[in-house]
Protein backbone atom coordinates (compact mmCIF):
# COMPACT_ATOMS: atom_id res chain seq x y z
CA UNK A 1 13.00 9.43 -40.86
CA UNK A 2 9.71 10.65 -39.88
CA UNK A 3 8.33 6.64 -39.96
CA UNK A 4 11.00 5.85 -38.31
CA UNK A 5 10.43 8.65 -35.07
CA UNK A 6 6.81 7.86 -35.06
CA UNK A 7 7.55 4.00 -34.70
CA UNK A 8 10.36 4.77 -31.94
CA UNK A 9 7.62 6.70 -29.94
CA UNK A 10 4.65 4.03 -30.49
CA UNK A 11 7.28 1.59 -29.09
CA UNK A 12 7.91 3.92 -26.15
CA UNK A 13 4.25 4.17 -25.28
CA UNK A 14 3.76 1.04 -25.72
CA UNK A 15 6.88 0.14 -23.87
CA UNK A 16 4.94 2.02 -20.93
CA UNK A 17 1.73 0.55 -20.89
CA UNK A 18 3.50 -2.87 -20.42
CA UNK A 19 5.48 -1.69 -18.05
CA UNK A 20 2.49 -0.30 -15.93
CA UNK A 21 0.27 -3.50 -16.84
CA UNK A 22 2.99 -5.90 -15.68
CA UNK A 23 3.49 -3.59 -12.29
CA UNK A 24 -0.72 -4.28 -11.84
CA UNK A 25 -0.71 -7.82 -12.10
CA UNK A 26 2.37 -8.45 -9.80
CA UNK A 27 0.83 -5.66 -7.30
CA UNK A 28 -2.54 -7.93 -7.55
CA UNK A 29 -0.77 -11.05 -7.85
CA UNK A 30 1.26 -10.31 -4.19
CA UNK A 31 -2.23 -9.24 -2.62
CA UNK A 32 -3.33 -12.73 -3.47
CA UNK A 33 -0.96 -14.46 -2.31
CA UNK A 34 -0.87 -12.48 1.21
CA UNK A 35 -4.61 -12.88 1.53
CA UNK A 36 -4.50 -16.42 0.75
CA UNK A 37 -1.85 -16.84 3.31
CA UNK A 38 -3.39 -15.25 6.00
CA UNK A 39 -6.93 -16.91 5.33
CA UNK A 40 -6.31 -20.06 3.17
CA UNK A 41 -6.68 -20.58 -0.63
CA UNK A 42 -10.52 -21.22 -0.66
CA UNK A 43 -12.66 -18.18 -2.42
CA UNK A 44 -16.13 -19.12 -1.09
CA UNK A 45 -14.79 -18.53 2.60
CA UNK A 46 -12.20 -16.01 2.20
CA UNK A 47 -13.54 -13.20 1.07
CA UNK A 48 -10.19 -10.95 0.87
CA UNK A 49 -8.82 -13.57 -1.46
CA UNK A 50 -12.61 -13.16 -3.30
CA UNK A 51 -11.94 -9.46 -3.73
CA UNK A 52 -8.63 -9.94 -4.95
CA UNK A 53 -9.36 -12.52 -7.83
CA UNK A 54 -12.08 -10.40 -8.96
CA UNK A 55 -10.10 -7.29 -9.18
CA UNK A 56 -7.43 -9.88 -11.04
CA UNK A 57 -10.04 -10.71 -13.26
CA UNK A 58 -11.41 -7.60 -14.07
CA UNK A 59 -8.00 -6.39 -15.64
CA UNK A 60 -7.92 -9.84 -17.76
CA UNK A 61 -4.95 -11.53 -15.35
CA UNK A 62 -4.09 -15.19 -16.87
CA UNK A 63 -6.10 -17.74 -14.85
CA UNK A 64 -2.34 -19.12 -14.63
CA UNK A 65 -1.22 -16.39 -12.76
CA UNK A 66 -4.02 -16.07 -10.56
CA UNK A 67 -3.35 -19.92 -9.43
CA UNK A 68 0.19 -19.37 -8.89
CA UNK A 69 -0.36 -17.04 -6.78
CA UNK A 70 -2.78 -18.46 -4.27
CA UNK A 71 -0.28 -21.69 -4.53
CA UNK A 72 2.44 -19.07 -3.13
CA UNK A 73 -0.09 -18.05 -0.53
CA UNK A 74 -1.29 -21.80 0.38
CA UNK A 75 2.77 -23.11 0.33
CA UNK A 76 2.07 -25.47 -2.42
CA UNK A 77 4.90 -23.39 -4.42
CA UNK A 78 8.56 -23.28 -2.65
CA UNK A 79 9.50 -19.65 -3.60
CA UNK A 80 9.30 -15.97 -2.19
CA UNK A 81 7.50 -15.39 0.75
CA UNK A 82 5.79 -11.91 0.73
CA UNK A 83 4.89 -9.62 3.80
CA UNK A 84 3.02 -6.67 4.33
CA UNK A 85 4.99 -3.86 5.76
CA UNK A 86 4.07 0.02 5.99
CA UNK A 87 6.14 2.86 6.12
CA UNK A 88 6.00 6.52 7.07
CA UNK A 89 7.69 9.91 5.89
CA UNK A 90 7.26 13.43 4.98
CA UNK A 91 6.90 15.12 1.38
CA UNK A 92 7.21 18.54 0.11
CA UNK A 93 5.53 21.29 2.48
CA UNK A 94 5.70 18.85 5.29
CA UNK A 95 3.16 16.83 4.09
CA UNK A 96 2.32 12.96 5.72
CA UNK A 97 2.66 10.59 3.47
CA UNK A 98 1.91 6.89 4.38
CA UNK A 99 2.93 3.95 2.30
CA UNK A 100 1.57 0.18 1.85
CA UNK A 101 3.57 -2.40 0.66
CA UNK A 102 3.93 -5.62 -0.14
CA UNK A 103 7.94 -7.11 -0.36
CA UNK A 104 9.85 -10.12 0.15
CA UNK A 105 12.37 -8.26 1.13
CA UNK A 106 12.23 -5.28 3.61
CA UNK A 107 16.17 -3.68 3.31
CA UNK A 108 15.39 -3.38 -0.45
CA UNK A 109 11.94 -2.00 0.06
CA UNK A 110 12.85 0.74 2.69
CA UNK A 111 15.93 2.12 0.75
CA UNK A 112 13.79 2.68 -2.63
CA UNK A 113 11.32 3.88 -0.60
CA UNK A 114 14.04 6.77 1.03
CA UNK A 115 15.80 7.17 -2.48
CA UNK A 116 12.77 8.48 -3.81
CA UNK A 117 11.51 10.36 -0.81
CA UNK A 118 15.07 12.24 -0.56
CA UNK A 119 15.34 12.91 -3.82
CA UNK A 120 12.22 14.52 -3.82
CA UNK A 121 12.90 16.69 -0.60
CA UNK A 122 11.47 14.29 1.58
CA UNK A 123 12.39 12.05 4.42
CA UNK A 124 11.76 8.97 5.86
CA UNK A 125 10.10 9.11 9.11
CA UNK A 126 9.68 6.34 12.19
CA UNK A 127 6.42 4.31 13.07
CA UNK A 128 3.75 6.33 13.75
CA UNK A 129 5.38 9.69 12.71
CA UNK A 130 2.71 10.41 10.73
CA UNK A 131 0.04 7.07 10.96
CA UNK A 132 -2.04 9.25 13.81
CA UNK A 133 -2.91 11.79 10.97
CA UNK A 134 -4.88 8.82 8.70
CA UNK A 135 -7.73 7.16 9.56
CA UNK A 136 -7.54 3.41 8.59
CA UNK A 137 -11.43 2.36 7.12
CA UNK A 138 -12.77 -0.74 5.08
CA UNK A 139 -14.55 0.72 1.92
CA UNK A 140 -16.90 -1.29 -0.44
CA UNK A 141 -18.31 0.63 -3.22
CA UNK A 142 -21.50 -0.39 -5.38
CA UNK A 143 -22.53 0.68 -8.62
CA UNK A 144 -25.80 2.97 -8.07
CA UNK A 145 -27.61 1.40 -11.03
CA UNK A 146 -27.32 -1.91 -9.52
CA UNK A 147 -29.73 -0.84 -6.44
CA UNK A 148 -31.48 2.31 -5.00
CA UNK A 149 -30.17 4.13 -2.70
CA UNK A 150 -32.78 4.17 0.30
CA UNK A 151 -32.13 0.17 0.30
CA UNK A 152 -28.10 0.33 0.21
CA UNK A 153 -28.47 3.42 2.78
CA UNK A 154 -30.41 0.76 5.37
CA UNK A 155 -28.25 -2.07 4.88
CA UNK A 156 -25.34 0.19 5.63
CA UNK A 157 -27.35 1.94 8.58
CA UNK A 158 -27.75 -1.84 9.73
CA UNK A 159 -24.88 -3.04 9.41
CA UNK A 160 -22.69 -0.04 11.60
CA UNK A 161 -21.52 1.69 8.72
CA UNK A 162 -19.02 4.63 9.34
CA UNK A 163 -20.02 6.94 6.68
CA UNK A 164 -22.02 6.19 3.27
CA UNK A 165 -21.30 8.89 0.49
CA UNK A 166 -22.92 8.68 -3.11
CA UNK A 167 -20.21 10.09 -5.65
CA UNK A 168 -19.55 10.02 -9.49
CA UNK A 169 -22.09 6.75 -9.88
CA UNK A 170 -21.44 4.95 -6.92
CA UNK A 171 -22.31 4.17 -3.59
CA UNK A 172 -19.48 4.41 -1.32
CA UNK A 173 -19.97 2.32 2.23
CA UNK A 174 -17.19 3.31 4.71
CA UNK A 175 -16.31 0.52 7.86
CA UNK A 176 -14.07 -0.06 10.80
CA UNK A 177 -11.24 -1.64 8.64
CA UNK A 178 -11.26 -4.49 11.28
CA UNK A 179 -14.78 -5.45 9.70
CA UNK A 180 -14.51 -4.93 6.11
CA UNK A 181 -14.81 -8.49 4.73
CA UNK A 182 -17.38 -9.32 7.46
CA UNK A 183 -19.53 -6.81 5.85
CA UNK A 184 -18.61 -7.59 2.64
CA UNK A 185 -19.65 -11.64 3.31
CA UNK A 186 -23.14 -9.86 4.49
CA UNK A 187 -23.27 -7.37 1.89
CA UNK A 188 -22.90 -10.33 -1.11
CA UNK A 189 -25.72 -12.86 1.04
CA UNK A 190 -28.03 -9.43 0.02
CA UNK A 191 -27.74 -10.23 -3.13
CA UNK A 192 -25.81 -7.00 -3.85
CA UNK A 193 -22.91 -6.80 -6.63
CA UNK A 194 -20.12 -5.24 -4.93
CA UNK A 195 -17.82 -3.47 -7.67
CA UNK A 196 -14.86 -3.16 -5.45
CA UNK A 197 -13.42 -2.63 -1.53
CA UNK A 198 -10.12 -1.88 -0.39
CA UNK A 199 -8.86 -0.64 2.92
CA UNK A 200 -7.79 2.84 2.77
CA UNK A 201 -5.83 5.39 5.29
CA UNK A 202 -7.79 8.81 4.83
CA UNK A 203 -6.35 11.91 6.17
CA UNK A 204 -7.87 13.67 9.84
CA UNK A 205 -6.80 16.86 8.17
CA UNK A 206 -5.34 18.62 4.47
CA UNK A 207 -2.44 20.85 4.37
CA UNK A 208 -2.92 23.27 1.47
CA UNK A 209 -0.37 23.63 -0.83
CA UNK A 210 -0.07 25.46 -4.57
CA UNK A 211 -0.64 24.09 -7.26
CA UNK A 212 2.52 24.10 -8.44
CA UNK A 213 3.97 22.42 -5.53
CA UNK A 214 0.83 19.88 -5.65
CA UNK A 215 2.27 19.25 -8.94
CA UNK A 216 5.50 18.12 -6.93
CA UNK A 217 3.99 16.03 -4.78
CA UNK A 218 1.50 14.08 -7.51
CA UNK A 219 5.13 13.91 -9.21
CA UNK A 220 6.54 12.20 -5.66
CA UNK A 221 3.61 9.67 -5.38
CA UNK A 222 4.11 8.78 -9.11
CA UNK A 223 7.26 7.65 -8.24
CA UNK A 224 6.71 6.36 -4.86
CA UNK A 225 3.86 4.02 -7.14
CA UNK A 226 6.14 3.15 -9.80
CA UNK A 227 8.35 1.39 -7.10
CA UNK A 228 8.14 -2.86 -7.50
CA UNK A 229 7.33 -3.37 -3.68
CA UNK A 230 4.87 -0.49 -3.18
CA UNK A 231 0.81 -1.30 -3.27
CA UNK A 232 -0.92 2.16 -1.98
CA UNK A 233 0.58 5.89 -1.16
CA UNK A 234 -1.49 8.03 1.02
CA UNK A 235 -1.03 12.15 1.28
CA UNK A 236 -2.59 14.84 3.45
CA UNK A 237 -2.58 17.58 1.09
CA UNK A 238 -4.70 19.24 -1.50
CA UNK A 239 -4.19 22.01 -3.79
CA UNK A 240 -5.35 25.75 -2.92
CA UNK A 241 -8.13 27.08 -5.36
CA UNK A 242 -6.96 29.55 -8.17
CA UNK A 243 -8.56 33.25 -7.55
């Protein structure tokens, strides 16, 4: 009996990890397709598509799947036709929350997307209900052993940077989001071995909430994450400090 239990909860975790491995490559997969859409199937001059393969590549996506994807981009493939599409809506405490996706279709999208907020004491919210609290910015990050820091601090000086942080081994350059893979194309003719960028909405301002209910909320986003259609979740809240 007890082989037996121990096998039914490898097959669980392992169940899991699939699950949340196949979610990553079709979440990667859809952001290559939209960026080759937008700006064509060729990696040397799109560097959004660049970003994308590498980040494909660096969690060991099939070739296969990588080319199907910019095919579905390019229209060489007659199948789905993915959009971006962003939605707004309020956790727990009254919290923003902001939500990036990336769908085929929008009716099924929006009504996960409220199932999950309502069940979880939320509501979905109109455009622009909560998009003034976020800041959208282009961030590339660098590893710091890969140059020093007075160097990556002057190219990021030079080239109009909005912020440059150095945190947990990295160099973090932040962007106008408008620019990011200008700079990036600039950043790469430097020679310099960009580990990863992404657009991301950061928060004006933090509501503070307990941990408990920060528990809640990490508990919401899970969710919100776990949903087919949804790419990024962003949250102004963090969780007051024990005494």
């Amino acid at each position: 009996m007890s082989g037996h239990s121990k096998w039914s909860t490898i097959k669980r975790k392992k169940g899991a990890l699939d699950q949340k491995r196949g979610k990553l490559f079709s979440s990667i997969g859809r952001e290559i397709t939209i960026s080759a859409r937008l700006f064509g199937g060729d990696l040397e001059s799109n560097a959004r598509l660049r970003q994308a393969v590498k980040k494909a590549k660096s969690i060991n996506m099939p070739n296969a799947n990588i080319e199907k994807a910019i095919k579905k981009g390019t229209g060489s493939l007659d199948n789905v036709s993915y959009e971006e599409a962003s939605y707004e809506g309020y956790g727990p405490n009254g919290i923003a929350i902001f939500i990036e996706t990336i769908t085929d279709n929008k009716n099924r999208t929006v009504a996960d997307i409220r199932h999950v907020l309502t069940k979880a004491g939320g509501s979905l919210g109109q455009s622009g209900s909560v998009a003034w609290n976020f800041n959208r910015m282009g961030i590339i990050i660098v590893e710091r052993s890969s140059i020093d820091e007075d160097t990556i601090f002057n190219i990021s000086i030079e080239n109009d940077a909005k912020d440059f942080k150095v945190e947990d081994g990295y160099y973090k350059l932040f962007f106008d989001h408008s620019i990011l893979y200008e700079k990036i194309e600039i950043i790469e003719k430097n020679a310099i071995e960009i580990d990863s960028s992404f657009i991301a909405f950061i928060p004006k301002d933090f509501i503070s909430v307990s941990v408990l209910d920060a528990e809640k909320i990490e508990k919401l986003i899970d969710s919100l994450e776990d949903l087919e259609d949804v790419q990024n979740v962003y949250a102004n809240y963090k969780a007051e400090q024990s005494s």
